[in-house]
Protein backbone atom coordinates (compact mmCIF):
# COMPACT_ATOMS: atom_id res chain seq x y z
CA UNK A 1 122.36 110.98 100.63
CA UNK A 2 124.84 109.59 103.30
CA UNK A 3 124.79 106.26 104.66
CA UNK A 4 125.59 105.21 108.10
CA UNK A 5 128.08 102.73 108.61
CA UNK A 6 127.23 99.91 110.80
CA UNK A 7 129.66 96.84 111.68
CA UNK A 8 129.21 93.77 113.29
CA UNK A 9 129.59 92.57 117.22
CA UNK A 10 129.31 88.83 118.41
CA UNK A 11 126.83 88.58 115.62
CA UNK A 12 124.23 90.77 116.72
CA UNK A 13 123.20 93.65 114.62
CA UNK A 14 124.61 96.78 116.47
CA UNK A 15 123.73 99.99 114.66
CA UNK A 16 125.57 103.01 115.05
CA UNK A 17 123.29 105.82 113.69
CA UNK A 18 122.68 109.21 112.73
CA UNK A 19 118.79 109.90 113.72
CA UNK A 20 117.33 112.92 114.04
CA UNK A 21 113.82 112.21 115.51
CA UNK A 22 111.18 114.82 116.40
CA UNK A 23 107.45 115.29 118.05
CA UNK A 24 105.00 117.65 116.81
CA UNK A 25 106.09 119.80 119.82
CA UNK A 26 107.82 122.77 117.20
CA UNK A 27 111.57 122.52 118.60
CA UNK A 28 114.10 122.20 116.74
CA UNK A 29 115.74 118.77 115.81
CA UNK A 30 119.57 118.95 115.36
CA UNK A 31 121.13 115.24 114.15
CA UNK A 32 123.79 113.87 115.80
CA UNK A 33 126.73 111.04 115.22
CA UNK A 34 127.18 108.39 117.84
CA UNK A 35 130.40 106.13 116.60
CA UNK A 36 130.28 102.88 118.24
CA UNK A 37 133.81 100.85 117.47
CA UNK A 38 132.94 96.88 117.16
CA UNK A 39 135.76 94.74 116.94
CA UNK A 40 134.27 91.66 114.13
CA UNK A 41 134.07 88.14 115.98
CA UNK A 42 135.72 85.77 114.01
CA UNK A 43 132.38 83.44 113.67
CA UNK A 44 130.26 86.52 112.59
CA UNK A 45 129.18 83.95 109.32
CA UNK A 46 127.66 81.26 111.55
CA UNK A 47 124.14 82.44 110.45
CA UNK A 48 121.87 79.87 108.60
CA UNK A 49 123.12 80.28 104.75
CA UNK A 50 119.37 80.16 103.87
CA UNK A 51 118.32 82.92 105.44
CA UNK A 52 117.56 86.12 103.13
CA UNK A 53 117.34 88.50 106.15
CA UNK A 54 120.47 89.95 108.10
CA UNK A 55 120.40 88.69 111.78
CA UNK A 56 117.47 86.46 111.67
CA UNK A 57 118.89 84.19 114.31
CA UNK A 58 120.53 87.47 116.64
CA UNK A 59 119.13 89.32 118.62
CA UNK A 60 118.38 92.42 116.51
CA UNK A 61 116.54 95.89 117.05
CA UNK A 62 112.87 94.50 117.24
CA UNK A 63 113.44 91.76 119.57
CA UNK A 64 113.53 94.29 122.74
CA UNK A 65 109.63 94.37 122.47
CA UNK A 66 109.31 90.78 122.10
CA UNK A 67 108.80 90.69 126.07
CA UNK A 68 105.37 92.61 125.50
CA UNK A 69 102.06 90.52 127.11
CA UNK A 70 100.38 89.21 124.87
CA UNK A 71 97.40 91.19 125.80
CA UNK A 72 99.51 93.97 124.56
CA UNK A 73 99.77 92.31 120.98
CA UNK A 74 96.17 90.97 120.57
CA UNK A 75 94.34 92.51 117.73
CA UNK A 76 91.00 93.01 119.70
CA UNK A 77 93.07 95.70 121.89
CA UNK A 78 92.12 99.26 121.90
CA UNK A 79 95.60 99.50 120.10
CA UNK A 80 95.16 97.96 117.54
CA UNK A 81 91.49 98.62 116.74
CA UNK A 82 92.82 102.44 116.20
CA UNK A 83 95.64 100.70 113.96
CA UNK A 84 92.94 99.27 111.72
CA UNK A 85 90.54 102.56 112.06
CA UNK A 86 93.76 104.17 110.80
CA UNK A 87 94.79 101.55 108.00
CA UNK A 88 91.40 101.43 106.63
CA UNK A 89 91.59 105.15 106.36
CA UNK A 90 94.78 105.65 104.78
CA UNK A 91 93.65 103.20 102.00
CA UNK A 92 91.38 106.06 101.33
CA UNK A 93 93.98 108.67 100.11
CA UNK A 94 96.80 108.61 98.04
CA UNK A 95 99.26 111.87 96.09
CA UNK A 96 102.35 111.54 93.62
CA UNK A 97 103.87 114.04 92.49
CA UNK A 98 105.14 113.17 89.12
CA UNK A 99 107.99 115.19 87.86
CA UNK A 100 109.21 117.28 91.32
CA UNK A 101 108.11 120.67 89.65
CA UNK A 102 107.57 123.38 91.18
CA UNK A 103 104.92 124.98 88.62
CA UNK A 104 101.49 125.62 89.99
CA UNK A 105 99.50 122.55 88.60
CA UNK A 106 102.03 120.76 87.42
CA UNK A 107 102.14 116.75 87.66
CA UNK A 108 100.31 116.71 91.41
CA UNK A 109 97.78 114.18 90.85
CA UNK A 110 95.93 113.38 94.62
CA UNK A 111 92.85 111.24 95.17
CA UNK A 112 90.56 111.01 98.19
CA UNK A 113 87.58 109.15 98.93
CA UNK A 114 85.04 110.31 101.01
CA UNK A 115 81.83 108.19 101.36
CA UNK A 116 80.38 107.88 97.75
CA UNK A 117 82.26 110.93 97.16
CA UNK A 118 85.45 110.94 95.16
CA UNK A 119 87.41 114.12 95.28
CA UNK A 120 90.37 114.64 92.71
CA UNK A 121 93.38 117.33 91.57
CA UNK A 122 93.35 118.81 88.49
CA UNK A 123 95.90 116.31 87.13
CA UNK A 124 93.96 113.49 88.37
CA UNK A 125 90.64 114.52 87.44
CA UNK A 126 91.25 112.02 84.18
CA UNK A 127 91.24 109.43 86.90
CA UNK A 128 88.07 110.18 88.68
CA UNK A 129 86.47 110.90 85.33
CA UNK A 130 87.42 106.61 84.41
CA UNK A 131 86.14 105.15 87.40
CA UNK A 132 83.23 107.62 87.97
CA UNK A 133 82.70 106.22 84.08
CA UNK A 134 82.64 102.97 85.33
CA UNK A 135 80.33 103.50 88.02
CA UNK A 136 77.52 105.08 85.89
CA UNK A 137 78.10 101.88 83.60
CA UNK A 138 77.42 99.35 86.29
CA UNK A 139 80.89 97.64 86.09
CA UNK A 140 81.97 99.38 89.53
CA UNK A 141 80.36 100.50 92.77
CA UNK A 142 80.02 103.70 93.99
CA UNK A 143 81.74 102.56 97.24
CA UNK A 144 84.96 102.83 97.18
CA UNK A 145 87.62 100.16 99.29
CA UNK A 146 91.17 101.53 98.52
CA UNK A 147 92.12 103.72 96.27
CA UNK A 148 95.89 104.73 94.61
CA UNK A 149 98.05 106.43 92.14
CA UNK A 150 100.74 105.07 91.14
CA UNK A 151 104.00 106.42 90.79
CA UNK A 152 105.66 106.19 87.45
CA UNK A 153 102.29 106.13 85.28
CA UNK A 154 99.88 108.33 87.75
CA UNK A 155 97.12 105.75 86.59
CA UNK A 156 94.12 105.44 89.31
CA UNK A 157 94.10 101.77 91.02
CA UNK A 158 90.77 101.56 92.83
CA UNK A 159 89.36 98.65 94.86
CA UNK A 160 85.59 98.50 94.73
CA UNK A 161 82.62 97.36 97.18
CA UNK A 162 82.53 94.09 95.09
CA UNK A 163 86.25 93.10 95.69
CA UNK A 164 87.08 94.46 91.87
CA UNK A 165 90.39 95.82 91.25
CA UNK A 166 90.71 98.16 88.17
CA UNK A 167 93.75 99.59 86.95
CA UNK A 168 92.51 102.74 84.75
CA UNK A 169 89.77 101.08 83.21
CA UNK A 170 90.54 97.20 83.07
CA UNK A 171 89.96 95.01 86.05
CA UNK A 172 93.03 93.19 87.22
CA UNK A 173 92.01 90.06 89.04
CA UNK A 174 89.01 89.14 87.04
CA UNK A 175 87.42 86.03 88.75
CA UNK A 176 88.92 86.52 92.09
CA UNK A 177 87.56 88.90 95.34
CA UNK A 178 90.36 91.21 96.52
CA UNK A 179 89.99 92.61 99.85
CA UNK A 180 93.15 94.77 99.80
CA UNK A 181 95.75 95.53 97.66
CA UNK A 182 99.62 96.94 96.95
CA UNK A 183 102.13 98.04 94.34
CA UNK A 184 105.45 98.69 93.40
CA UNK A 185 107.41 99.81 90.13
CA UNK A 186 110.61 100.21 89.07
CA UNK A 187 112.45 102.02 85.75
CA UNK A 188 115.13 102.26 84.39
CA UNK A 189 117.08 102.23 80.85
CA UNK A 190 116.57 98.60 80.20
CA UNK A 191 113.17 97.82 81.69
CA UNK A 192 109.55 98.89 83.38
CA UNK A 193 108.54 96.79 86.22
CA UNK A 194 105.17 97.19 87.57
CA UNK A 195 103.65 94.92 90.27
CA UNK A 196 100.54 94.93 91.81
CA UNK A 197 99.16 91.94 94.45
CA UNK A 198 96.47 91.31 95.69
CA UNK A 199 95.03 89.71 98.90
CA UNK A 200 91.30 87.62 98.32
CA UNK A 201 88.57 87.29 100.64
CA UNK A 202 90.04 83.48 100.95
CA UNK A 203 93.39 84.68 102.00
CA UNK A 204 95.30 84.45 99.01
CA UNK A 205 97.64 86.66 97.58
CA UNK A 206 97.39 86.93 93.58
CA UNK A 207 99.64 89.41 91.54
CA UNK A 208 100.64 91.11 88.11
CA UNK A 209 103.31 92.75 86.77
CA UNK A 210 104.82 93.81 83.35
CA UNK A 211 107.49 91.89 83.91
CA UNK A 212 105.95 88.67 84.79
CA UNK A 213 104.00 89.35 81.18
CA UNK A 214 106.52 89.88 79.31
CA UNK A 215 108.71 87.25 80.14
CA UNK A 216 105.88 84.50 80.95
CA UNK A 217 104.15 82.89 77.46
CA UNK A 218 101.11 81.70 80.10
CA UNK A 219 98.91 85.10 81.04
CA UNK A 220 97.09 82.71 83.79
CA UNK A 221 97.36 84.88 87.01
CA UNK A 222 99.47 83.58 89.21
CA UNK A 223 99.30 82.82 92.80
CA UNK A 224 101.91 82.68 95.39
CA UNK A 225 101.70 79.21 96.68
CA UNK A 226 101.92 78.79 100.37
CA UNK A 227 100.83 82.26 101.09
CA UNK A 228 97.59 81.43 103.29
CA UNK A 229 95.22 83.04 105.62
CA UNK A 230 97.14 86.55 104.28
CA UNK A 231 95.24 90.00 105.42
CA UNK A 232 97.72 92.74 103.71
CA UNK A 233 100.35 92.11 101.31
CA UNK A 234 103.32 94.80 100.60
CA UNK A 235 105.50 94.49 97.47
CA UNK A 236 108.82 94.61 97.95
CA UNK A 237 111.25 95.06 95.38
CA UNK A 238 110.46 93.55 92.03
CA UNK A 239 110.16 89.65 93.00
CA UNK A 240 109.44 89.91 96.50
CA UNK A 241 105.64 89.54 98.34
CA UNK A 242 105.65 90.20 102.44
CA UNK A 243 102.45 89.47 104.10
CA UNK A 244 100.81 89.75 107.19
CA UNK A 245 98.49 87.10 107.90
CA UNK A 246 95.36 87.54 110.18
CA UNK A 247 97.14 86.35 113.23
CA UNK A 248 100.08 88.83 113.13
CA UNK A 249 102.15 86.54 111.54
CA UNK A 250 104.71 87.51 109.00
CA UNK A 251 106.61 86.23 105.84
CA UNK A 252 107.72 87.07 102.47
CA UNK A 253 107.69 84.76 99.43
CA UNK A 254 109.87 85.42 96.08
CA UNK A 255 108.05 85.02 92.90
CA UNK A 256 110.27 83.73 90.99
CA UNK A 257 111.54 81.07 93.17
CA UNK A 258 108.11 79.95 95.11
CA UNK A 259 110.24 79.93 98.23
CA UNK A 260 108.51 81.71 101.68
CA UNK A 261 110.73 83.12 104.10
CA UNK A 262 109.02 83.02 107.87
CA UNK A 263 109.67 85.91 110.26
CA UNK A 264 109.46 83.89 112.62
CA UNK A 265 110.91 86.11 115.49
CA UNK A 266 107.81 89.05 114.66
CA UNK A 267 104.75 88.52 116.15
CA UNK A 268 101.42 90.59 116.52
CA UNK A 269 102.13 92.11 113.31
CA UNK A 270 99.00 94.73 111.84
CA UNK A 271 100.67 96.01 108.95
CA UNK A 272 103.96 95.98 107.05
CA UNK A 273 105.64 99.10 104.96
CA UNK A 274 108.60 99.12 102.76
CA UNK A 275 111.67 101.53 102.73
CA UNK A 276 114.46 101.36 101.26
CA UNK A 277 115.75 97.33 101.18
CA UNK A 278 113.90 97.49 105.04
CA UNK A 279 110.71 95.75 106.40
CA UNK A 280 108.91 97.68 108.80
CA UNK A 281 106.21 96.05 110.93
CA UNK A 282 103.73 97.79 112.53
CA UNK A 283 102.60 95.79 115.48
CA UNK A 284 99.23 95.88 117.62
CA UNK A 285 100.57 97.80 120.56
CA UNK A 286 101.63 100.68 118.30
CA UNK A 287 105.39 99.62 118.52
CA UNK A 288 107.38 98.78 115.64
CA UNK A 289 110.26 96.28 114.26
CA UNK A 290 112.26 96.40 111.11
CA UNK A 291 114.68 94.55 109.19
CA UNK A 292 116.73 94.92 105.85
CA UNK A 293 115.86 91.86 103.49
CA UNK A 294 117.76 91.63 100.80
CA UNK A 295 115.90 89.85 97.27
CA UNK A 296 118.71 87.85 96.29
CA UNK A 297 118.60 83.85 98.12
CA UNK A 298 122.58 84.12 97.20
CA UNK A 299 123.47 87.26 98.73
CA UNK A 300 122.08 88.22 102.42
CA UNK A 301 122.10 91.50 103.50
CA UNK A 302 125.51 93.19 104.33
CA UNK A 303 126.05 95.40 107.38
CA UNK A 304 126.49 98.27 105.11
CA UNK A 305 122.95 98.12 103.76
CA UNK A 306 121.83 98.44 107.15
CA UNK A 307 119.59 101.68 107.23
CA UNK A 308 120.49 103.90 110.36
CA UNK A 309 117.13 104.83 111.71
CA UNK A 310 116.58 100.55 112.97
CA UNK A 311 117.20 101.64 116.82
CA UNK A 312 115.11 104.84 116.39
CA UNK A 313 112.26 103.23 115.36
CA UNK A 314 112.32 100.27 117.62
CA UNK A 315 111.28 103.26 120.48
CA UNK A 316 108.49 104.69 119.22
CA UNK A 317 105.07 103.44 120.30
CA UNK A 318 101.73 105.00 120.10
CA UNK A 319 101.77 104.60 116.11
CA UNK A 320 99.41 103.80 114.17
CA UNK A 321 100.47 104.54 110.48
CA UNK A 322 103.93 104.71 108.93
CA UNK A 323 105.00 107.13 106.48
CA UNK A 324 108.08 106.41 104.29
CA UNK A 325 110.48 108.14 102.00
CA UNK A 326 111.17 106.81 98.41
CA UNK A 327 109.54 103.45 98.99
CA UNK A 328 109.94 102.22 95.44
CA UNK A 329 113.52 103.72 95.43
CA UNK A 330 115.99 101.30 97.68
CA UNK A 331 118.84 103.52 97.17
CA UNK A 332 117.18 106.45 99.07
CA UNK A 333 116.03 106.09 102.76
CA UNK A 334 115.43 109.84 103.88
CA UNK A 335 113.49 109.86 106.22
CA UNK A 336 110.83 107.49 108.02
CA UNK A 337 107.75 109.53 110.05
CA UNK A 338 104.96 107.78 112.40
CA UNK A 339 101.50 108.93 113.05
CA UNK A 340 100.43 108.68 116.10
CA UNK A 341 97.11 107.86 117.47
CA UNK A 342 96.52 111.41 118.70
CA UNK A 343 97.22 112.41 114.58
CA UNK A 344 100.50 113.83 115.39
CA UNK A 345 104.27 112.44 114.26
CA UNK A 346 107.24 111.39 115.64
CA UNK A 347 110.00 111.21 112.21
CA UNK A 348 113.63 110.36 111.86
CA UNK A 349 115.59 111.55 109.56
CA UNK A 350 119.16 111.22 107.65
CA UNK A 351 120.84 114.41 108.11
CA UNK A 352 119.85 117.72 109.40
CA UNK A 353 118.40 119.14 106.26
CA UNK A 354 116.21 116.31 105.73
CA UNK A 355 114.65 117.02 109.45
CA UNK A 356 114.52 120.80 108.77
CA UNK A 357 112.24 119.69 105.85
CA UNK A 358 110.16 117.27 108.03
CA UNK A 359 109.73 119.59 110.83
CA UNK A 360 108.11 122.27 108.47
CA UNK A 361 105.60 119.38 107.87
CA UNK A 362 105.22 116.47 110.20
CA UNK A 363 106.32 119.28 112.81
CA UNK A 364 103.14 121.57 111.96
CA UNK A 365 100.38 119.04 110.76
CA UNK A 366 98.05 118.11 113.88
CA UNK A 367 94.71 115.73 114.52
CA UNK A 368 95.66 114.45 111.64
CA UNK A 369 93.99 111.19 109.84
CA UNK A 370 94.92 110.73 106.46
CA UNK A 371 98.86 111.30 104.72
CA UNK A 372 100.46 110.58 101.93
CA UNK A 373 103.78 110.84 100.53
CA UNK A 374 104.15 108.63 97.74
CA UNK A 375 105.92 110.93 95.76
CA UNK A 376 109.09 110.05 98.44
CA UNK A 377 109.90 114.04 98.69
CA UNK A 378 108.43 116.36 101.45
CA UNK A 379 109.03 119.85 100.60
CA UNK A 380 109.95 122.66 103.56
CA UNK A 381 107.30 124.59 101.54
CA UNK A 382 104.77 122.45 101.93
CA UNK A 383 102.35 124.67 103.40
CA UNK A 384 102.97 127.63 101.57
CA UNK A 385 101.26 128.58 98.72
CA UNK A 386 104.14 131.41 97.60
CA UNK A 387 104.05 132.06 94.13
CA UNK A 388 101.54 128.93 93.89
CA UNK A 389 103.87 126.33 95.17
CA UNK A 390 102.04 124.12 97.06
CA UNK A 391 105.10 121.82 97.89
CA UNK A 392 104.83 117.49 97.61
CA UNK A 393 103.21 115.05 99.42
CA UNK A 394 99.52 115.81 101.69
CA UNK A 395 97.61 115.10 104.56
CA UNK A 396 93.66 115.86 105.88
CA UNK A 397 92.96 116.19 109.60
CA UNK A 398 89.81 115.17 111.51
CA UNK A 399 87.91 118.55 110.79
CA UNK A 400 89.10 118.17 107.04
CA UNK A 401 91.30 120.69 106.75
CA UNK A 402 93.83 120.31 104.19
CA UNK A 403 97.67 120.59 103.64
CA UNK A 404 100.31 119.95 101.28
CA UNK A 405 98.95 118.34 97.53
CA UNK A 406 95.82 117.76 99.84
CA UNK A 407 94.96 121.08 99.18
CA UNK A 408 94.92 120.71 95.34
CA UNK A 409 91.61 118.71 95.43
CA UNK A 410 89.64 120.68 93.50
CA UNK A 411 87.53 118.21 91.75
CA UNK A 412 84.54 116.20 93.45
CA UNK A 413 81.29 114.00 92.25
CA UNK A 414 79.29 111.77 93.80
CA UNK A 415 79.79 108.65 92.50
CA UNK A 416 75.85 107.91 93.06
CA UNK A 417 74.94 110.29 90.55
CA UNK A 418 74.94 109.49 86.81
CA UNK A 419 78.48 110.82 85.30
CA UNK A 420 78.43 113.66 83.57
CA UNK A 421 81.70 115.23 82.69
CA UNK A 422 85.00 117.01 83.91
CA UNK A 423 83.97 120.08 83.83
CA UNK A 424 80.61 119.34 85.42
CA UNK A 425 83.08 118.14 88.72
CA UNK A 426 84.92 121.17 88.51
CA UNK A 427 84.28 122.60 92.07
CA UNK A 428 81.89 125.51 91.65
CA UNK A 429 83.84 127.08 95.00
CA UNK A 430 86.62 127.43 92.85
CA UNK A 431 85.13 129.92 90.02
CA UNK A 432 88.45 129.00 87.78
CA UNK A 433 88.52 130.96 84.56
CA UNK A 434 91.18 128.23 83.17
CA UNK A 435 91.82 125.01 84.19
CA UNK A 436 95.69 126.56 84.99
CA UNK A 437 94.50 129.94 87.11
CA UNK A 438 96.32 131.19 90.61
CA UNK A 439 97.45 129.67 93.64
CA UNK A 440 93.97 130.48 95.29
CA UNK A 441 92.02 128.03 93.69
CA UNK A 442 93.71 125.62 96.27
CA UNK A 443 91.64 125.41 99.63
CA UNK A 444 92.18 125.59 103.41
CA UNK A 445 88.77 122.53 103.80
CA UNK A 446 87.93 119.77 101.99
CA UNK A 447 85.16 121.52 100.00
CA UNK A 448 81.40 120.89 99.15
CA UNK A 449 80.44 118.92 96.19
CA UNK A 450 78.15 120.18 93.64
């Protein structure tokens, strides 16, 4: 993937960018290059030498909403009461898609909630079969809070009624009350990093990772001091917790170090999403701001890290969910999409083939009210079921039709009932003769349980 280039004028952040940003309105998006020569001012290094963000001090892309009311950013608005209706709905829903094959059935593991009612793939029906296990045993509820897979294992993460977090079948945070929660993971030759933090119904943010265990003799769970009155927490990177507290304040703290970095220039923040080495904050009004933070106390962001859809973003409004590309991946930023209160998108993206692939998705899904794309790749055949491809990532809409890896969910029991077994969940609408059969055991609607 190419990179923009972006330089520096009179220390504030100028991006020159490639976007290539679309409506659901069907036309077709062609990308364009705007070169903007900058000529570097000779005290372009007077920024505070403890600041871990580029251009906290100038006046970057987000600061052009700053003049907002503050009626505009209050979170009892209209705004951003269909910004939480939104959030709380997304926590519901989650695909991966493990291995980027294009075999029917192969490593698409999606997970929705609905109710008491926890639908599943075929690949994920291991996942509903553990938690349904643990419902019928008493350790979990049948109401479900926020649900995930994650990326590298495809283990089910579900937050229950009673604030329990359970990661397969352990419970994470024993002792503590988690009201939301977020991972991350990284691998590579040398090492598996897997984080996940919580926020607790006292504002805290608690976390664990392999990493932390592995290099840590005390398996205490830690806290990140000085992290209070938090409402969502967003890993970012493998040491690095940003937070939105409940009065749309934002920071990030470092794990290692203990040290919390204010944002103190973002206000009105409702949630934050990572892509790439940016922050993204979704604010009450439906507008966003964005800024690359680098991990390292020692080494601030550099103007080439800069992503090139900053300026793009900083103009949409009406959003009320963000969808990103590769968000445990920082060296891949393809595309960033927005859904919009009405349940359509607005999307940039890197280069024109990247926007050819969005427009075949967030260019054709409408009303919609759930989407995922954890598995960082949207697929120009994502709504064709051609010689059984069903393509990566999903979405529902508000009359629960189905589309992309949404459409794999072929698995379903109420989690009020006694469990009995996989096949029991197997959707009888299905009539499968194998567990592997054709491409039309996928459906158009979210289908009735047994």
């Amino acid at each position: 993937m190419k990179k923009l280039t972006v330089m520096l004028l009179a220390g504030i952040l100028a991006i020159s960018l490639t976007a290539c940003g679309q409506s659901t309105n069907n036309s077709s998006s062609q990308t364009t290059e705007e070169n903007n020569a900058a000529a570097a001012d000779e005290n372009e290094n007077t920024a505070d030498d403890d600041a871990d963000t580029y251009g906290d001090e100038t006046a970057d892309a987000e600061t052009e909403n700053d003049s907002d009311s503050n009626d505009s950013l209050s979170k009892d608005s209209a705004e951003a009461a269909a910004i939480e209706e939104a959030i709380q709905n997304n926590m519901l829903f989650s695909c991966v898609d493990s291995g980027g094959s294009k075999e029917l059935d192969a490593d698409r593991y999606t997970l929705y909630a609905d109710g008491t009612v926890l639908y599943a793939s075929l690949d994920a029906s291991g996942r509903l079969s553990t938690y349904a296990q643990l419902v019928s045993d008493g350790q979990a509820t049948a109401e479900i809070q926020e649900l995930r897979i994650t990326a590298y294992d495809n283990k089910g993460i579900f937050l229950d009624a009673n604030g329990k977090v359970w990661y397969g079948d352990d419970e994470m945070f024993p002792g503590y009350t988690v009201t939301y929660f977020n991972d991350w993971y990284r691998f590579n030759s040398s090492y598996y990093n897997h984080i996940i933090a919580g926020v607790t119904d006292d504002g805290q943010i608690v976390y664990f990772g392999e990493f932390w265990i592995e290099y840590n003799d005390d398996p205490e769970i830690p806290i990140l001091e000085g992290a209070e009155n938090v409402k969502y927490v967003t890993v970012f990177g493998g040491k690095t917790l940003a937070f939105v507290r409940e009065d749309g304040t934002a920071a990030y703290g470092n794990i290692r170090t203990g040290k919390i970095t204010e944002i103190s220039d973002w206000s009105g923040i409702a949630m934050l999403y990572v892509v790439g080495n940016t922050l993204i904050g979704l604010r009450y009004d439906g507008t966003l701001v964005a800024r690359a933070i680098s991990e390292s106390e020692s080494e601030p962001v550099r103007a080439d890290d800069i992503p090139y859809y900053l300026e793009e973003i900083s103009s949409w409004e009406d959003i009320v969910w963000i969808v990103t590309d590769k968000d445990n991946d920082i060296d891949e930023e393809n595309y960033v999409a927005g859904l919009r209160s009405d349940g359509s998108f607005v999307y940039v993206a890197a280069d024109a083939s990247e926007a050819a692939e969005c427009e075949q998705t967030f260019g054709s899904w409408t009303n919609i009210k759930v989407v995922s794309t954890d598995s960082g790749y949207i697929s120009a055949e994502e709504n064709r079921l051609e010689d059984g491809y069903i393509g990566m990532g999903g979405a529902i809409d508000t009359d629960n039709n189905l589309y992309g890896s949404a459409r794999a969910l072929t698995y379903a029991w109420d989690l009020e009932q006694p469990w009995e077994s996989t096949d029991a969940a197997k959707l009888d609408s299905q009539q499968l003769e194998s567990a592997y059969a054709n491409c039309n055991r996928y459906n158009e609607q979210l289908p009735a349980v047994n």
